[in-house]
C-alpha atoms as a PDB file:
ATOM      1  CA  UNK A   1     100.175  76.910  87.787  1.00  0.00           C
ATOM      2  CA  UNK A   2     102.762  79.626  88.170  1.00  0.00           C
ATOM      3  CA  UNK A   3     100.100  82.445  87.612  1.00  0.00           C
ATOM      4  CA  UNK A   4      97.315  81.067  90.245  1.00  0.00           C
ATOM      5  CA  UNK A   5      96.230  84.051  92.164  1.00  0.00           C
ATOM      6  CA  UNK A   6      97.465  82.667  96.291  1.00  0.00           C
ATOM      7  CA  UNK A   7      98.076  84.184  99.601  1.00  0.00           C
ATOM      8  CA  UNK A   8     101.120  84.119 101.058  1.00  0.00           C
ATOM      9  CA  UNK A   9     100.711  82.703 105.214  1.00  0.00           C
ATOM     10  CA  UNK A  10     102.866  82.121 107.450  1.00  0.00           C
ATOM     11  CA  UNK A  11     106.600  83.114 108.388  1.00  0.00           C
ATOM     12  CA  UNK A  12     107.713  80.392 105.626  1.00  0.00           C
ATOM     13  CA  UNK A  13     105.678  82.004 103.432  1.00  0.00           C
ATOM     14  CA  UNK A  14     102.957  78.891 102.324  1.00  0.00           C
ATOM     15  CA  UNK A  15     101.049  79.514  99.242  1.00  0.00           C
ATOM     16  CA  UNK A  16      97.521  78.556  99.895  1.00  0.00           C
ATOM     17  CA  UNK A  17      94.750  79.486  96.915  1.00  0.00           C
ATOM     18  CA  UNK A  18      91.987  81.806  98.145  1.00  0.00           C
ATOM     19  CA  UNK A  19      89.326  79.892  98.074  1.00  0.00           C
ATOM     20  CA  UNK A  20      90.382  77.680 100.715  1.00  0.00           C
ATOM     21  CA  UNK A  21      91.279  80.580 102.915  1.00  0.00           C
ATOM     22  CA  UNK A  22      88.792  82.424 105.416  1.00  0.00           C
ATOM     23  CA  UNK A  23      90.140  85.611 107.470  1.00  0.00           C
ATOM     24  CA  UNK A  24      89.334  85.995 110.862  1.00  0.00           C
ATOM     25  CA  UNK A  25      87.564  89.586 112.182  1.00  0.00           C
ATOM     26  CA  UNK A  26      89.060  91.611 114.213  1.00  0.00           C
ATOM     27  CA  UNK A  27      92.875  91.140 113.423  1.00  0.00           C
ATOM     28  CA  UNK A  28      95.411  93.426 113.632  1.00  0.00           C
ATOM     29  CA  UNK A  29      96.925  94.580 110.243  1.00  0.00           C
ATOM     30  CA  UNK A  30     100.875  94.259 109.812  1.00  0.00           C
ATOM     31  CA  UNK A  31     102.634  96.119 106.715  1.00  0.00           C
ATOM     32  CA  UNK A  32     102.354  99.678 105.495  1.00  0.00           C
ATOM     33  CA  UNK A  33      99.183 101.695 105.040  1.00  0.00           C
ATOM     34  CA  UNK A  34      97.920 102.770 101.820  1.00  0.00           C
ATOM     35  CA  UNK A  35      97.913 106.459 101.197  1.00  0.00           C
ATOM     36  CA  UNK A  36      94.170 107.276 101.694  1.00  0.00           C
ATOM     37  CA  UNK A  37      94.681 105.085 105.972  1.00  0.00           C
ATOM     38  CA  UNK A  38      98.033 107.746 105.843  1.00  0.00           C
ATOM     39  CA  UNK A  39      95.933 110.719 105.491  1.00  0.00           C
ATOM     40  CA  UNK A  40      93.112 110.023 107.632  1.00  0.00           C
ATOM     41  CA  UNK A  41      96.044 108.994 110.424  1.00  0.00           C
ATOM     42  CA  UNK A  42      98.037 112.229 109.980  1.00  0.00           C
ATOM     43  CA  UNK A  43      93.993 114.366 109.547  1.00  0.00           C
ATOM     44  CA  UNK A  44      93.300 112.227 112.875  1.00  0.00           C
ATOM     45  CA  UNK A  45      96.562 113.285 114.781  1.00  0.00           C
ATOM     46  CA  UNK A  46      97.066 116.840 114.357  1.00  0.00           C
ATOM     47  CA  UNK A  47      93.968 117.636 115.920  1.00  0.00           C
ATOM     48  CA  UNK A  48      94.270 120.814 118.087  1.00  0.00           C
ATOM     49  CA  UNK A  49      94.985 119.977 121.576  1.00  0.00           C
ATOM     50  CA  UNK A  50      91.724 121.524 122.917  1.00  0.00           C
ATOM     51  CA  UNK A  51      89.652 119.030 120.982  1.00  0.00           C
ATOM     52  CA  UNK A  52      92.183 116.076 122.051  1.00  0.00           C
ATOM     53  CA  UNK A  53      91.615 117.102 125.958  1.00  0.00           C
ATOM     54  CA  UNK A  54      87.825 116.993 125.062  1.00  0.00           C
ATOM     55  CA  UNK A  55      87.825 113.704 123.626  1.00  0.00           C
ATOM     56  CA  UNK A  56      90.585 112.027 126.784  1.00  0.00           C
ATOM     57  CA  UNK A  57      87.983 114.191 129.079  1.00  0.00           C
ATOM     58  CA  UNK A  58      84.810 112.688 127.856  1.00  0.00           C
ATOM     59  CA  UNK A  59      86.286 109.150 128.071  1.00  0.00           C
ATOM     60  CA  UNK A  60      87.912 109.874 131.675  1.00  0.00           C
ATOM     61  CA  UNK A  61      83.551 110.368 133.056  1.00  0.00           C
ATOM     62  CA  UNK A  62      82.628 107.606 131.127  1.00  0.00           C
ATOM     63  CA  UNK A  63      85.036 104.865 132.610  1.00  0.00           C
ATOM     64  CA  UNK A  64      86.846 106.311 135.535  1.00  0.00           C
ATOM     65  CA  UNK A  65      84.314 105.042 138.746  1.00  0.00           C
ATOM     66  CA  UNK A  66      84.516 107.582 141.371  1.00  0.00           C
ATOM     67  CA  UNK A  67      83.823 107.158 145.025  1.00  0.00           C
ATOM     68  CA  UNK A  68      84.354 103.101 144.247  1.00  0.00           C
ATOM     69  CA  UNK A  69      84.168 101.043 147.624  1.00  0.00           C
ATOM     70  CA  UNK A  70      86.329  98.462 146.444  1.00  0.00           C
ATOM     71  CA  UNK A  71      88.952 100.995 145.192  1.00  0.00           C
ATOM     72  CA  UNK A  72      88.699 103.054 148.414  1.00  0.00           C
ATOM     73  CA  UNK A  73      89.446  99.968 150.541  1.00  0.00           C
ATOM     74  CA  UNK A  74      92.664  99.984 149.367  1.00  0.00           C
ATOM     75  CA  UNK A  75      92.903 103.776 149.502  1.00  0.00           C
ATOM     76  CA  UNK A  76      92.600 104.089 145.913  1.00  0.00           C
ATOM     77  CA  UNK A  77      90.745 107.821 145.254  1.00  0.00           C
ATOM     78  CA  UNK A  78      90.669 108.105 141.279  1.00  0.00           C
ATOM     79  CA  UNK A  79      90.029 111.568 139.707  1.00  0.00           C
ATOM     80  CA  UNK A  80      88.166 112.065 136.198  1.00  0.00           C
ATOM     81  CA  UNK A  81      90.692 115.416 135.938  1.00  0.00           C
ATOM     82  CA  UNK A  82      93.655 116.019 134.167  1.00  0.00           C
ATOM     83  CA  UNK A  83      97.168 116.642 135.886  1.00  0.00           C
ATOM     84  CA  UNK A  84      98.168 120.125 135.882  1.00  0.00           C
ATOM     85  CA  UNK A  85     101.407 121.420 135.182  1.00  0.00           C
ATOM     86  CA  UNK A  86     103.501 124.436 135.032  1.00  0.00           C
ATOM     87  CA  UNK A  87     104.920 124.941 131.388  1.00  0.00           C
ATOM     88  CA  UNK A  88     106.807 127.569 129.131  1.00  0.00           C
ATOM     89  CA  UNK A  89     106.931 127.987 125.319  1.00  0.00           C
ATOM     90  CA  UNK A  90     110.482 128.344 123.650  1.00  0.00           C
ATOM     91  CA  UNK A  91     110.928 131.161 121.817  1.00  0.00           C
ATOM     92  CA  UNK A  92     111.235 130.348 117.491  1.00  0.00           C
ATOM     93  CA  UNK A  93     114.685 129.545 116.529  1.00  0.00           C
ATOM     94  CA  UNK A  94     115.812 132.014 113.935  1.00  0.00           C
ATOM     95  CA  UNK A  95     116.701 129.748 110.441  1.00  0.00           C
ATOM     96  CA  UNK A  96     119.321 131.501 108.573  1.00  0.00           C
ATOM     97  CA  UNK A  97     119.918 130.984 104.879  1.00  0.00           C
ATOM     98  CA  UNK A  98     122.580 132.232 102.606  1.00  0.00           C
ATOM     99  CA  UNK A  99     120.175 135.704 101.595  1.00  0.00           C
ATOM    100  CA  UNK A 100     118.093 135.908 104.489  1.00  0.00           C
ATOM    101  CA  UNK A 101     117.188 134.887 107.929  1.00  0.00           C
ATOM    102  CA  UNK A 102     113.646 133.577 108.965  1.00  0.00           C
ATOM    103  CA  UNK A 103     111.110 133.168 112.110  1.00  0.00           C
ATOM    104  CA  UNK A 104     108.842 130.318 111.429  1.00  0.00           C
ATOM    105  CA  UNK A 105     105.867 130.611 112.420  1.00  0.00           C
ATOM    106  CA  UNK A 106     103.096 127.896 113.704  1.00  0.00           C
ATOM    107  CA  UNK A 107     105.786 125.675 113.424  1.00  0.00           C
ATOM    108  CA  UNK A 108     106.429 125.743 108.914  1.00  0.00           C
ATOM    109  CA  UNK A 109     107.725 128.225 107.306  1.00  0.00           C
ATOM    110  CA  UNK A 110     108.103 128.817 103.190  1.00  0.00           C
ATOM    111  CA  UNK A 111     111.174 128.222 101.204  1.00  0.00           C
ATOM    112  CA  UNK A 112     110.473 130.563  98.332  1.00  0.00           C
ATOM    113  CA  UNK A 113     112.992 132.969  97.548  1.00  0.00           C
ATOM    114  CA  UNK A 114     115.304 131.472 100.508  1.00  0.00           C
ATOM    115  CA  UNK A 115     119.340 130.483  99.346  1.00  0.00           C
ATOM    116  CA  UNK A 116     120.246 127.395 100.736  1.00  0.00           C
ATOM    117  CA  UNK A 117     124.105 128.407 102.460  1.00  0.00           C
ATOM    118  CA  UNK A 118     125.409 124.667 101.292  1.00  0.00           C
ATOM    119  CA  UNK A 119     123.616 124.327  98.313  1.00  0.00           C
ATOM    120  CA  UNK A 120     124.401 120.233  97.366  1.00  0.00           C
ATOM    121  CA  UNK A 121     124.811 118.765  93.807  1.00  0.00           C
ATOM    122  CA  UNK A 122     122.448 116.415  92.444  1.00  0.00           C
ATOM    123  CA  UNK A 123     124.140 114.857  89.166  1.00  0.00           C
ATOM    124  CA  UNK A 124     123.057 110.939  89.381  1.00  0.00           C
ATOM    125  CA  UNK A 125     119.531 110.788  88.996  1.00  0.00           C
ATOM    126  CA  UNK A 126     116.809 109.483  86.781  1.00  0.00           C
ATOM    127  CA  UNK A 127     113.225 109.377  85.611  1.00  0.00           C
ATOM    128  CA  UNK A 128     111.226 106.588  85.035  1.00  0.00           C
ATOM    129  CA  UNK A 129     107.862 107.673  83.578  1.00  0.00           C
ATOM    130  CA  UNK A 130     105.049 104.559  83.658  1.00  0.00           C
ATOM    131  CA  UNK A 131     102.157 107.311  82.154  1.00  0.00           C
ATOM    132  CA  UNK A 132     103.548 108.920  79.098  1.00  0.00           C
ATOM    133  CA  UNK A 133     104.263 112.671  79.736  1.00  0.00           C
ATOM    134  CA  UNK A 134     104.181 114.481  77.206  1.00  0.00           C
ATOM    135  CA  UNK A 135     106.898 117.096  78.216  1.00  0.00           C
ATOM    136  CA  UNK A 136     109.114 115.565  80.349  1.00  0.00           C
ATOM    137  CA  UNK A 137     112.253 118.101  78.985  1.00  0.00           C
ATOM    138  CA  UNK A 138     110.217 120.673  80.186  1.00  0.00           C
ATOM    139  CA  UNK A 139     109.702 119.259  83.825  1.00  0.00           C
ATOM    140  CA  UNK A 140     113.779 118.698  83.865  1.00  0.00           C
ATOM    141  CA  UNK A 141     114.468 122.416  83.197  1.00  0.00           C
ATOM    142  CA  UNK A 142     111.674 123.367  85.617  1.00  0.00           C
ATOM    143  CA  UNK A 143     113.421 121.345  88.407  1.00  0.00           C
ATOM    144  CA  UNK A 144     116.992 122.193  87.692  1.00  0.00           C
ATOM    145  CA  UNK A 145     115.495 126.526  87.715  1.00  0.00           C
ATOM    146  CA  UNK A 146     113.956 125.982  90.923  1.00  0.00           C
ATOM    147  CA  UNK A 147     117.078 123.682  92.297  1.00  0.00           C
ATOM    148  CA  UNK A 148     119.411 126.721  90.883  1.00  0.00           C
ATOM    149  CA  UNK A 149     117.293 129.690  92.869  1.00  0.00           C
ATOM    150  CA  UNK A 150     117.844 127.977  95.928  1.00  0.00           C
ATOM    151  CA  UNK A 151     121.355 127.561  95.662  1.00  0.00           C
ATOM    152  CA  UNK A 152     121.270 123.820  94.243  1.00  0.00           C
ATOM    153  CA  UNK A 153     122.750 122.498  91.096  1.00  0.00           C
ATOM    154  CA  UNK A 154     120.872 119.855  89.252  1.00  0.00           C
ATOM    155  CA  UNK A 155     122.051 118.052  86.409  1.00  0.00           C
ATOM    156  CA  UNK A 156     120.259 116.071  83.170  1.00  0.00           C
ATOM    157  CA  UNK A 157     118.992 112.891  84.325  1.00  0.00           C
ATOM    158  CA  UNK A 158     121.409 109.553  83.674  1.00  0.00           C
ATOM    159  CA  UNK A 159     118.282 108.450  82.000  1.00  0.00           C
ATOM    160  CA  UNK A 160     114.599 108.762  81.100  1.00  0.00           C
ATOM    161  CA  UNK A 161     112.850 105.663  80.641  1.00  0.00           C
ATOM    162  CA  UNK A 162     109.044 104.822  79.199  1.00  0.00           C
ATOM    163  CA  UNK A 163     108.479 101.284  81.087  1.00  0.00           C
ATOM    164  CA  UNK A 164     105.089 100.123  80.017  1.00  0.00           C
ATOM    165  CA  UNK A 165     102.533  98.614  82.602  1.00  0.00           C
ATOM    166  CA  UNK A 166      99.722  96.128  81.414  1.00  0.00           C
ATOM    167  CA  UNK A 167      96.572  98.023  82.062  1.00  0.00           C
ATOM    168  CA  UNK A 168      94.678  94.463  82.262  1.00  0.00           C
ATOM    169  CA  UNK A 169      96.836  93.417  84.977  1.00  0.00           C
ATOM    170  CA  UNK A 170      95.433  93.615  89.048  1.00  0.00           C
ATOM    171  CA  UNK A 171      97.122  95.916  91.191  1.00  0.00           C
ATOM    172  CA  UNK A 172      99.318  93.277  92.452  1.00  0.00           C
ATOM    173  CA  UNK A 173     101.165  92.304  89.092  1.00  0.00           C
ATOM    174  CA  UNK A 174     101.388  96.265  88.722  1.00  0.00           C
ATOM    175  CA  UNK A 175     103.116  96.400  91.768  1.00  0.00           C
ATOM    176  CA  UNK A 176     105.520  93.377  90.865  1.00  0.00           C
ATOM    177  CA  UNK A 177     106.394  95.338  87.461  1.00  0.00           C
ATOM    178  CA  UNK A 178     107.306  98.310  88.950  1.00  0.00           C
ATOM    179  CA  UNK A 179     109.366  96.614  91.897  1.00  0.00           C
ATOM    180  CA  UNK A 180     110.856  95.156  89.425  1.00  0.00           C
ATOM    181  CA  UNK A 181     111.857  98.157  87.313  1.00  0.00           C
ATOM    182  CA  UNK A 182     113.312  99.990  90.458  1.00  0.00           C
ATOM    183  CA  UNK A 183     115.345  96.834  90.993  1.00  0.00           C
ATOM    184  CA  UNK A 184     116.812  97.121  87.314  1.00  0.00           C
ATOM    185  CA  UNK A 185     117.772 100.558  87.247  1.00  0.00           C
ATOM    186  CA  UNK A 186     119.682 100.873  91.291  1.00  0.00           C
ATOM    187  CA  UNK A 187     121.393  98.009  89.829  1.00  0.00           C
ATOM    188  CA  UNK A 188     122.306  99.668  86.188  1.00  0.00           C
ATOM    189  CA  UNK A 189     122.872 103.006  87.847  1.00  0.00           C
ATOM    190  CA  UNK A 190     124.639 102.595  91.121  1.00  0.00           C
ATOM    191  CA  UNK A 191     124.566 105.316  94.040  1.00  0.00           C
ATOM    192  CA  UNK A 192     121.721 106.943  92.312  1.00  0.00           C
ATOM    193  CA  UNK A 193     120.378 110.183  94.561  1.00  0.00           C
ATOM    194  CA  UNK A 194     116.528 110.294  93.677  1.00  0.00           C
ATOM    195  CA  UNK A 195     114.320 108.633  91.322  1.00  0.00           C
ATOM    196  CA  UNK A 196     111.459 110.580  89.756  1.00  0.00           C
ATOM    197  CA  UNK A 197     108.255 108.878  89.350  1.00  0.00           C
ATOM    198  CA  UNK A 198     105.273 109.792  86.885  1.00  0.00           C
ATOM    199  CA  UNK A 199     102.411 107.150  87.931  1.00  0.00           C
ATOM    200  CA  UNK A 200      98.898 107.141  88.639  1.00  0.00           C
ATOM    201  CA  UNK A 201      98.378 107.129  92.063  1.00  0.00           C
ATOM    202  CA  UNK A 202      95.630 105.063  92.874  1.00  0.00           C
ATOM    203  CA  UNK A 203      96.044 102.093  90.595  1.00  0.00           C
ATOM    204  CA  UNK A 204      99.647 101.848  91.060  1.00  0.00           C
ATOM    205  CA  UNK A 205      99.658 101.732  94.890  1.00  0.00           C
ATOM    206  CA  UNK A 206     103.604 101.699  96.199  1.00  0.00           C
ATOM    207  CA  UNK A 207     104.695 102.107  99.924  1.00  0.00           C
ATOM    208  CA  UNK A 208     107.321 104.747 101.071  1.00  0.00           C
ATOM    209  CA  UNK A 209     109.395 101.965 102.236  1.00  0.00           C
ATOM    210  CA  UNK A 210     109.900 100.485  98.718  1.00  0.00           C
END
């Protein structure tokens, strides 16, 4: 039964059918994150450091025990309060480009109208276009006008291919088509610099790592 739907276990990789399989709770997840867990981590992260010290603050009075006899016996004082220290900001590094020279600020900056001083080449690329564009000539001039104002050159694409996905299929034959088309074409076009993609995001789920 070459198409029964199994999961893969173990490090030898055993093929057991679903039904016979029950997950445990409470496990921790190995592999990459989908892009919706990626957002909410990076949306998590950058919080502003005031709210972070509230949050590490209102855990520190809820489990540090102060005035503990035990600890104190062996001259153990705890504190519920952050560590001060004595810190300086570095001044913004000045980014120069070939017409101009810029300050970021908060830490980004915007590229628009800036000349890259080493401007690289980008001749061995391709597309490969899984929803049907209907202009993809116009998206290659787009990208080669934008590449050329900032000091880029960009040339046709070694190829633009249609590869057709089954719409019936689950996401995880989806996903085995498409690995399977990026296989094809880094082995038909060697050395190849970038691939642009045209998919739907959410039923055609594919890590950053692939």
């Amino acid at each position: 039964y070459p198409d029964l739907p199994c999961i893969t276990v173990g490090i030898k990789g055993t093929h057991l059918p679903m039904e016979v399989c029950t997950i445990i709770k409470g496990q921790c997840k190995l592999g990459g994150l989908t892009g919706d867990q990626t957002s909410n981590m990076i949306r998590y992260s950058v919080r502003p450091a005031f709210e972070k010290e509230k949050i590490i603050q209102l855990i520190a009075n809820r489990e540090i025990v102060l005035n503990d006899p035990l600890l104190a016996h062996y001259c153990i004082n705890p504190s519920n309060k952050m560590i001060e220290v004595n810190g300086r900001v570095l001044d913004t590094p000045t980014i120069n480009y070939s017409n101009k020279s810029i300050r970021p600020r908060d830490g980004s900056w915007n590229l628009r109208g800036k000349v890259f001083s080493l401007g690289k080449t980008m001749d061995n690329w391709g597309i490969l276009d899984f929803v049907g564009m209907r202009d993809v000539g116009q998206f290659i001039r787009e990208i080669q006008l934008v590449g050329g104002k900032s000091g880029m050159r960009i040339n046709e694409p070694r190829f633009v291919e249609n590869p057709r996905i089954n719409s019936r299929d689950d996401d995880f034959r989806k996903k085995e088509q498409i690995r399977q088309e990026f296989k094809r074409v880094h082995k038909s076009y060697p050395g190849l610099q970038m691939i642009v993609v045209f998919i739907n995001g959410k039923p055609f789920p594919i890590e950053n790592k692939e």
